[in-house]
C-alpha atoms as a PDB file:
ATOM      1  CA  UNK A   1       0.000   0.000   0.000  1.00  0.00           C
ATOM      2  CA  UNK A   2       2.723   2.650   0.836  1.00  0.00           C
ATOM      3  CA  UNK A   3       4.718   2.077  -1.737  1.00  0.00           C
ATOM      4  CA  UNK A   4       1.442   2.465  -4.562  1.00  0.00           C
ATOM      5  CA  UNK A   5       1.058   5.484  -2.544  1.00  0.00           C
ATOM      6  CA  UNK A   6       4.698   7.184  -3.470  1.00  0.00           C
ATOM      7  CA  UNK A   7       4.011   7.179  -7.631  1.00  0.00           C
ATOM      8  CA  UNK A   8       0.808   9.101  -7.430  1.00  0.00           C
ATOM      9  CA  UNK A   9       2.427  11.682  -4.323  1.00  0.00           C
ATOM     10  CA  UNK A  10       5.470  12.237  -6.747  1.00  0.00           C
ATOM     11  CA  UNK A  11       3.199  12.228  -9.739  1.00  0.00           C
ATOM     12  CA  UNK A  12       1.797  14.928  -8.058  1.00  0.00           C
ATOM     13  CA  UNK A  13       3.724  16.600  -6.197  1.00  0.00           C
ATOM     14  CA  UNK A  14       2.306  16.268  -2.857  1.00  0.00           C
ATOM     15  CA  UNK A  15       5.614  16.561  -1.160  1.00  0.00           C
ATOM     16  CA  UNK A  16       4.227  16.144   2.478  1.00  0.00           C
ATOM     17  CA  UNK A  17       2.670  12.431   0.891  1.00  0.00           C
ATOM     18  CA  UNK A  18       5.497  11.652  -0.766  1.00  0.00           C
ATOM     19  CA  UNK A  19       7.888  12.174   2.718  1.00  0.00           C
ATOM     20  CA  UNK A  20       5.019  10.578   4.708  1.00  0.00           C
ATOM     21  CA  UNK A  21       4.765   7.284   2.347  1.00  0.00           C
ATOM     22  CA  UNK A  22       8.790   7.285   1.818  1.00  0.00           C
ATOM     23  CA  UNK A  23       9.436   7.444   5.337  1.00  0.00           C
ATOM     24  CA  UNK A  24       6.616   4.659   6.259  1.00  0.00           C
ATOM     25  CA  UNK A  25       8.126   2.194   3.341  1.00  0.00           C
ATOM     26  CA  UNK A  26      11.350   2.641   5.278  1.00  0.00           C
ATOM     27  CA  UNK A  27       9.789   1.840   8.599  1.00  0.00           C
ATOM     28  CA  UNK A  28       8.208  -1.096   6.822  1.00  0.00           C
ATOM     29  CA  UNK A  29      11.750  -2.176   5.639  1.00  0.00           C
ATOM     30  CA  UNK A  30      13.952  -2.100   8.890  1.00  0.00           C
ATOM     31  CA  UNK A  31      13.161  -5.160  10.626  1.00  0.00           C
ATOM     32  CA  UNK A  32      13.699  -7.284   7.401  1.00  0.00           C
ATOM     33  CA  UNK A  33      16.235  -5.746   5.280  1.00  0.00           C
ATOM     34  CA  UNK A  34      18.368  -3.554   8.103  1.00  0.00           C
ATOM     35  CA  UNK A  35      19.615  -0.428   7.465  1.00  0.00           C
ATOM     36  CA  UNK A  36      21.205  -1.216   4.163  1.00  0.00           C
ATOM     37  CA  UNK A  37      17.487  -1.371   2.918  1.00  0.00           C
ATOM     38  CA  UNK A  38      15.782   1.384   4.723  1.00  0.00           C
ATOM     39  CA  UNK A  39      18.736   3.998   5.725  1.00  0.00           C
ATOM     40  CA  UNK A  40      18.382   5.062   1.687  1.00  0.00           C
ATOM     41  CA  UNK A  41      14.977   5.847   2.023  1.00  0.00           C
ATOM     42  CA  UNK A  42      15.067   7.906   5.328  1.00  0.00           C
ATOM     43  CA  UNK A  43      17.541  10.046   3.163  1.00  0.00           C
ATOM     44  CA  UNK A  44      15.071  10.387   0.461  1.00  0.00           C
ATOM     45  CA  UNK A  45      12.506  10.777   2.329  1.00  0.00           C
ATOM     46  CA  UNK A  46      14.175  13.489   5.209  1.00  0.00           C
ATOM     47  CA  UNK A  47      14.961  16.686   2.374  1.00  0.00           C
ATOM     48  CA  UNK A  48      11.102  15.799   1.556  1.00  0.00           C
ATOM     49  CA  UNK A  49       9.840  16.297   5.313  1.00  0.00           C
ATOM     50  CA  UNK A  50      11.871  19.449   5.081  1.00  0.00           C
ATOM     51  CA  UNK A  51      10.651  20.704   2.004  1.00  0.00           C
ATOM     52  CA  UNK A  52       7.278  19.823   3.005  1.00  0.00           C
ATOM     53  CA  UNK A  53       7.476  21.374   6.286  1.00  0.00           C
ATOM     54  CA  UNK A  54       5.962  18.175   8.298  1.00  0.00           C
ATOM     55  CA  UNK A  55       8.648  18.645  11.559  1.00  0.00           C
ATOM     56  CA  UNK A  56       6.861  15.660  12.639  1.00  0.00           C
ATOM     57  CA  UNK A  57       8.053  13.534   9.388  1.00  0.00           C
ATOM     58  CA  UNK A  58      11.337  15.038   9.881  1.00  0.00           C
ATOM     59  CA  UNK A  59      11.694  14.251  13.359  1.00  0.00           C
ATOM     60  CA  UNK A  60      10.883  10.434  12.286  1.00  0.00           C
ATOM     61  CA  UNK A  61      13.149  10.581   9.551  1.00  0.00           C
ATOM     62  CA  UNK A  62      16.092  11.363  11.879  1.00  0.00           C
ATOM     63  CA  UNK A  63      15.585   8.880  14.949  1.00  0.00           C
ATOM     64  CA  UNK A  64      15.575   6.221  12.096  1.00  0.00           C
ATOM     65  CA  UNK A  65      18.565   7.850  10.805  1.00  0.00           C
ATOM     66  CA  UNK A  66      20.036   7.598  14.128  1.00  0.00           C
ATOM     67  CA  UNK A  67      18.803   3.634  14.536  1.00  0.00           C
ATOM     68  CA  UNK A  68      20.894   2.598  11.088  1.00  0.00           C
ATOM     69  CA  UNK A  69      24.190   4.647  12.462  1.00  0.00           C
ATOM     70  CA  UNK A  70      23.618   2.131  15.874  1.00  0.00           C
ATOM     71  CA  UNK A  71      23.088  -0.607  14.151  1.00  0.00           C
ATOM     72  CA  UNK A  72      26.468  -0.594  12.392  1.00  0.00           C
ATOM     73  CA  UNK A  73      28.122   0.603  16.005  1.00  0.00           C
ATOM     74  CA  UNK A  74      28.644   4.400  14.873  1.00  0.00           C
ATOM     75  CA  UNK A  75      27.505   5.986  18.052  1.00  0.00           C
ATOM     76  CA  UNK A  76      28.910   9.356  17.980  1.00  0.00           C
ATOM     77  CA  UNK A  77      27.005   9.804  14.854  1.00  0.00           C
ATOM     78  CA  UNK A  78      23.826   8.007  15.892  1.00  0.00           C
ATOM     79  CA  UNK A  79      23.966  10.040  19.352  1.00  0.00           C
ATOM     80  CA  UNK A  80      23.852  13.138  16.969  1.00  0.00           C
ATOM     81  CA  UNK A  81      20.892  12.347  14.914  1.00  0.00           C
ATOM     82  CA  UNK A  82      19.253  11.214  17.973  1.00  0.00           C
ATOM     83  CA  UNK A  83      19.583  14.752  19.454  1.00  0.00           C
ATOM     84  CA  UNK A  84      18.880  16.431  16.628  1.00  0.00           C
ATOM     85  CA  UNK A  85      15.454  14.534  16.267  1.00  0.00           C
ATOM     86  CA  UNK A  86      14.774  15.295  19.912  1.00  0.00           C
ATOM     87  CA  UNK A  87      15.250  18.926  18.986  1.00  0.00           C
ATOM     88  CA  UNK A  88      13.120  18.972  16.047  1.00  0.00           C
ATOM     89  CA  UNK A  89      10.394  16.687  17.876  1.00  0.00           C
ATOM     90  CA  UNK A  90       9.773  19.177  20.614  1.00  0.00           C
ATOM     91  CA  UNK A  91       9.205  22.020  18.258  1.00  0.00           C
ATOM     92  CA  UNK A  92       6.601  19.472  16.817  1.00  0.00           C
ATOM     93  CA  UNK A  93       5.459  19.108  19.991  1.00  0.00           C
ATOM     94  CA  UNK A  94       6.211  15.268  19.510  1.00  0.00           C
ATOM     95  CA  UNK A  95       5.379  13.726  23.029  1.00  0.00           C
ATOM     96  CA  UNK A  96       5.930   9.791  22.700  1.00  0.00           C
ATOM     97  CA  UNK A  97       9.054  10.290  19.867  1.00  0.00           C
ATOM     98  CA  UNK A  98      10.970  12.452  21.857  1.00  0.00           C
ATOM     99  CA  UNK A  99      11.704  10.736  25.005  1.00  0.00           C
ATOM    100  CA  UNK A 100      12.412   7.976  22.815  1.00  0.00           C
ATOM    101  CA  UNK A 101      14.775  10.104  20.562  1.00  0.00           C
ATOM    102  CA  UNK A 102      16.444  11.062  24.086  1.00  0.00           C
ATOM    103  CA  UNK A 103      16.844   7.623  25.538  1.00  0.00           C
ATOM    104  CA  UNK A 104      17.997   6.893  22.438  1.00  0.00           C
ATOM    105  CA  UNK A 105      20.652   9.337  22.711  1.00  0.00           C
ATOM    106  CA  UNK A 106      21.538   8.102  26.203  1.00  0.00           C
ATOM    107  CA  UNK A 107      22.007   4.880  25.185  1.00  0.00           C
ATOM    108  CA  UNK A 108      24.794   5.941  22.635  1.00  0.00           C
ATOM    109  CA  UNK A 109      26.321   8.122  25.437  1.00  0.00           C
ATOM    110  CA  UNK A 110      26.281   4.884  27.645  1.00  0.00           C
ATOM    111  CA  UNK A 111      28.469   2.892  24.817  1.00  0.00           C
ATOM    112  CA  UNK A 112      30.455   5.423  24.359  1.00  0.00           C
ATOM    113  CA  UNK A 113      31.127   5.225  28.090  1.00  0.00           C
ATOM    114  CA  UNK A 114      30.235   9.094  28.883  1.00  0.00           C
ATOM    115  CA  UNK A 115      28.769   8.421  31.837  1.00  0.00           C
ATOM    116  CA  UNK A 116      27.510  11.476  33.241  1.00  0.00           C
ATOM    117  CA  UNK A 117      25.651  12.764  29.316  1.00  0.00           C
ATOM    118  CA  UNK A 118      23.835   9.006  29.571  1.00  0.00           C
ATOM    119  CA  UNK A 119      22.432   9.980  33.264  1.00  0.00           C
ATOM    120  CA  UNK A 120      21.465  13.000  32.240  1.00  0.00           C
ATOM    121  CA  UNK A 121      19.916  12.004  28.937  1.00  0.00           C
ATOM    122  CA  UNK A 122      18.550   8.597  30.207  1.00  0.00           C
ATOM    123  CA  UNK A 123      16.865  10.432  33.659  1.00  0.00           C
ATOM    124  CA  UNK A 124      15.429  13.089  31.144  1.00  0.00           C
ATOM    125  CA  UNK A 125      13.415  10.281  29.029  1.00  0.00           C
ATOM    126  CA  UNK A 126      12.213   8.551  32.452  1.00  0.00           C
ATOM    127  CA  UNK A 127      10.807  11.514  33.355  1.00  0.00           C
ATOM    128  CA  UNK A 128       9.566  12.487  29.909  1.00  0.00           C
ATOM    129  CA  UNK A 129       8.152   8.360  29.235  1.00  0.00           C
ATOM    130  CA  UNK A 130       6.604   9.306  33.394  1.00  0.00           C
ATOM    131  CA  UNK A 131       4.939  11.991  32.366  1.00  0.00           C
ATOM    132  CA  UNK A 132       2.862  10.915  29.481  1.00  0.00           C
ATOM    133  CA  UNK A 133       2.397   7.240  31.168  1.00  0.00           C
ATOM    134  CA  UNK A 134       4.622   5.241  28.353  1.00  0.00           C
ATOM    135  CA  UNK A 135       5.047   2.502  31.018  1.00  0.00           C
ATOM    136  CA  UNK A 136       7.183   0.240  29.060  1.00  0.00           C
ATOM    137  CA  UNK A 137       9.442   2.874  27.434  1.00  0.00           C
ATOM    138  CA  UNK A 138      10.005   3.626  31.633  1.00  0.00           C
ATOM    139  CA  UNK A 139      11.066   0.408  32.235  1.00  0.00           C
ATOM    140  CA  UNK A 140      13.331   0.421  29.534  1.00  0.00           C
ATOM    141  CA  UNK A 141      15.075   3.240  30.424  1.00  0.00           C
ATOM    142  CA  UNK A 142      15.111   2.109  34.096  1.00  0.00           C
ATOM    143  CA  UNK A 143      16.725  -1.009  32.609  1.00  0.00           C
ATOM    144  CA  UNK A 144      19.854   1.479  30.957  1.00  0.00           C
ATOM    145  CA  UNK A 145      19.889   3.379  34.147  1.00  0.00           C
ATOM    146  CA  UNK A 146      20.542   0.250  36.115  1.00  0.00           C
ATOM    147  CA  UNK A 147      23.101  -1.283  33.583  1.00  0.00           C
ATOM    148  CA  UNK A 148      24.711   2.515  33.890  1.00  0.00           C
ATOM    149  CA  UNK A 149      24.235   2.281  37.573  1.00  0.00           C
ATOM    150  CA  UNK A 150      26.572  -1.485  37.118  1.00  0.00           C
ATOM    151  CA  UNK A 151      29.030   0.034  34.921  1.00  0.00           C
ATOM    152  CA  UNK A 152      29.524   2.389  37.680  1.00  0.00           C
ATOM    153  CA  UNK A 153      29.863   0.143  40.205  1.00  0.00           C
ATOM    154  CA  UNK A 154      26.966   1.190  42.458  1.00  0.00           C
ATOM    155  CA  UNK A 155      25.395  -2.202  42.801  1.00  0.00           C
ATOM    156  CA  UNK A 156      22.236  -1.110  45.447  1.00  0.00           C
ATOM    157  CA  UNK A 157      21.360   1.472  42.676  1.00  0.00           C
ATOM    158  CA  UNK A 158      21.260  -1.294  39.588  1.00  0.00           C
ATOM    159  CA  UNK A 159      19.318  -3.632  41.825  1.00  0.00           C
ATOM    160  CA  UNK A 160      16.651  -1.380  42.573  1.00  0.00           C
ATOM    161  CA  UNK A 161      16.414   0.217  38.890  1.00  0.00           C
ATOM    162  CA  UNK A 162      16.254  -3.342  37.541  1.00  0.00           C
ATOM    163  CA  UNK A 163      14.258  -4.730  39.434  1.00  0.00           C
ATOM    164  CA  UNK A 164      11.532  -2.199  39.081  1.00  0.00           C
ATOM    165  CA  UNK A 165      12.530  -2.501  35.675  1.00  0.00           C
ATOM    166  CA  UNK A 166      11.189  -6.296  35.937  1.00  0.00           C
ATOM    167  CA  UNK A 167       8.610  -5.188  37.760  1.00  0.00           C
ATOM    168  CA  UNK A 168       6.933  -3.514  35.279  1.00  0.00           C
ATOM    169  CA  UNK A 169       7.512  -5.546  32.311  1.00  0.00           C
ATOM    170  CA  UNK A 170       5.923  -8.560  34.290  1.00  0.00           C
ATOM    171  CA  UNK A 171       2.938  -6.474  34.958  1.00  0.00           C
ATOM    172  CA  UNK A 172       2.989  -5.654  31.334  1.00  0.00           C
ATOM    173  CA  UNK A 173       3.241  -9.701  30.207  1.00  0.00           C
ATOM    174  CA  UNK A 174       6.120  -8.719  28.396  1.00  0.00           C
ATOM    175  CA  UNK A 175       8.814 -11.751  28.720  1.00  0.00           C
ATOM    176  CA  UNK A 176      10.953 -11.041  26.150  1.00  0.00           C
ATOM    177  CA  UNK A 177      12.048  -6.951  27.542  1.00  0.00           C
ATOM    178  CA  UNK A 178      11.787  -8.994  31.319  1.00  0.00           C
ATOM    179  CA  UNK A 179      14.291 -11.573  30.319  1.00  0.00           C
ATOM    180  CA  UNK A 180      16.954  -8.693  28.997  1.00  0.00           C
ATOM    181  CA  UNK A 181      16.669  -6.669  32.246  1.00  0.00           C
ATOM    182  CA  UNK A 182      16.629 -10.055  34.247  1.00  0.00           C
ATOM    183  CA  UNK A 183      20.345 -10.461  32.831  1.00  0.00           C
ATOM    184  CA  UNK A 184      21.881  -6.921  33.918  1.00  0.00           C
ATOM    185  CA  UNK A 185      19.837  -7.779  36.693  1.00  0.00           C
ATOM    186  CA  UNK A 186      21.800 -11.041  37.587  1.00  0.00           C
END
């Protein structure tokens, strides 16, 4: 369907349809092709956001941008694109994307062992994912802050993060996120 929708947008020239379908055939693509496959269409598909003036779109087009630099290890990079779609997704006035864009962010910060930008950036999304009751993106966070909490060898303050971390994703029936937190947990 999205990609029948991209010849009549650029037929068009609906630029806001064409970035919207572009950007959703590349979101379609990244769990089965990686970011070889999709990354080529987030750069299509970004300028068009732009053009089109859908900060939204182009907030989207930049996490995902940020997801294919992680995926091949490039953190510095990924932590940049993460930030920069956290910028443009509160000018949006993007509520669930941005937290995610800046526990993204802190994740990167947390490989690239700069410790004290991944608290920062990982205790801003908790509070953001909090705030607008994203209960699962919480515990996922609270998972990186205890695995932070590990690296820095404060072993009270990973117990407790993961195991409310567990906590949650047990009353959420989710195994597969409970079994990942149960490890830093252990």
């Amino acid at each position: 369907v999205v990609v029948n929708a991209l010849i009549p947008a650029n037929i068009f020239g609906n630029t806001g349809g064409e970035a919207a379908a572009t950007l959703w055939l590349a979101c379609d693509r990244m769990h089965s092709q990686g970011p070889d496959g999709f990354e080529p269409l987030l750069l299509r598909g970004l300028p068009l956001a732009r053009t089109a003036g859908d900060r939204r779109f182009e907030a989207l087009a930049l996490m995902e941008l940020g997801r294919a630099a992680l995926d091949r290890g490039q953190h510095a990079k990924a932590r940049t694109l993460f930030l920069e779609s956290a910028q443009v997704g509160v000018d949006a006035g993007c509520v669930i994307d941005t937290p995610s864009a800046i526990h993204h962010a802190g994740q990167c910060a947390l490989e690239q062992l700069d410790f004290a930008s991944a608290r920062r950036l990982l205790d801003d999304a908790l509070v953001q994912h909090r705030r607008i009751g994203n209960h699962h993106d919480a515990a996922v966070t609270l998972g990186l802050l205890g695995q932070l909490a590990l690296n820095e060898q404060r072993m009270d303050e990973a117990r407790a993060l993961t195991s409310e971390s567990l906590r949650t994703f047990r009353s959420l029936h989710d195994p597969k996120c409970g079994a990942r937190e149960a490890v830093v947990h252990a």
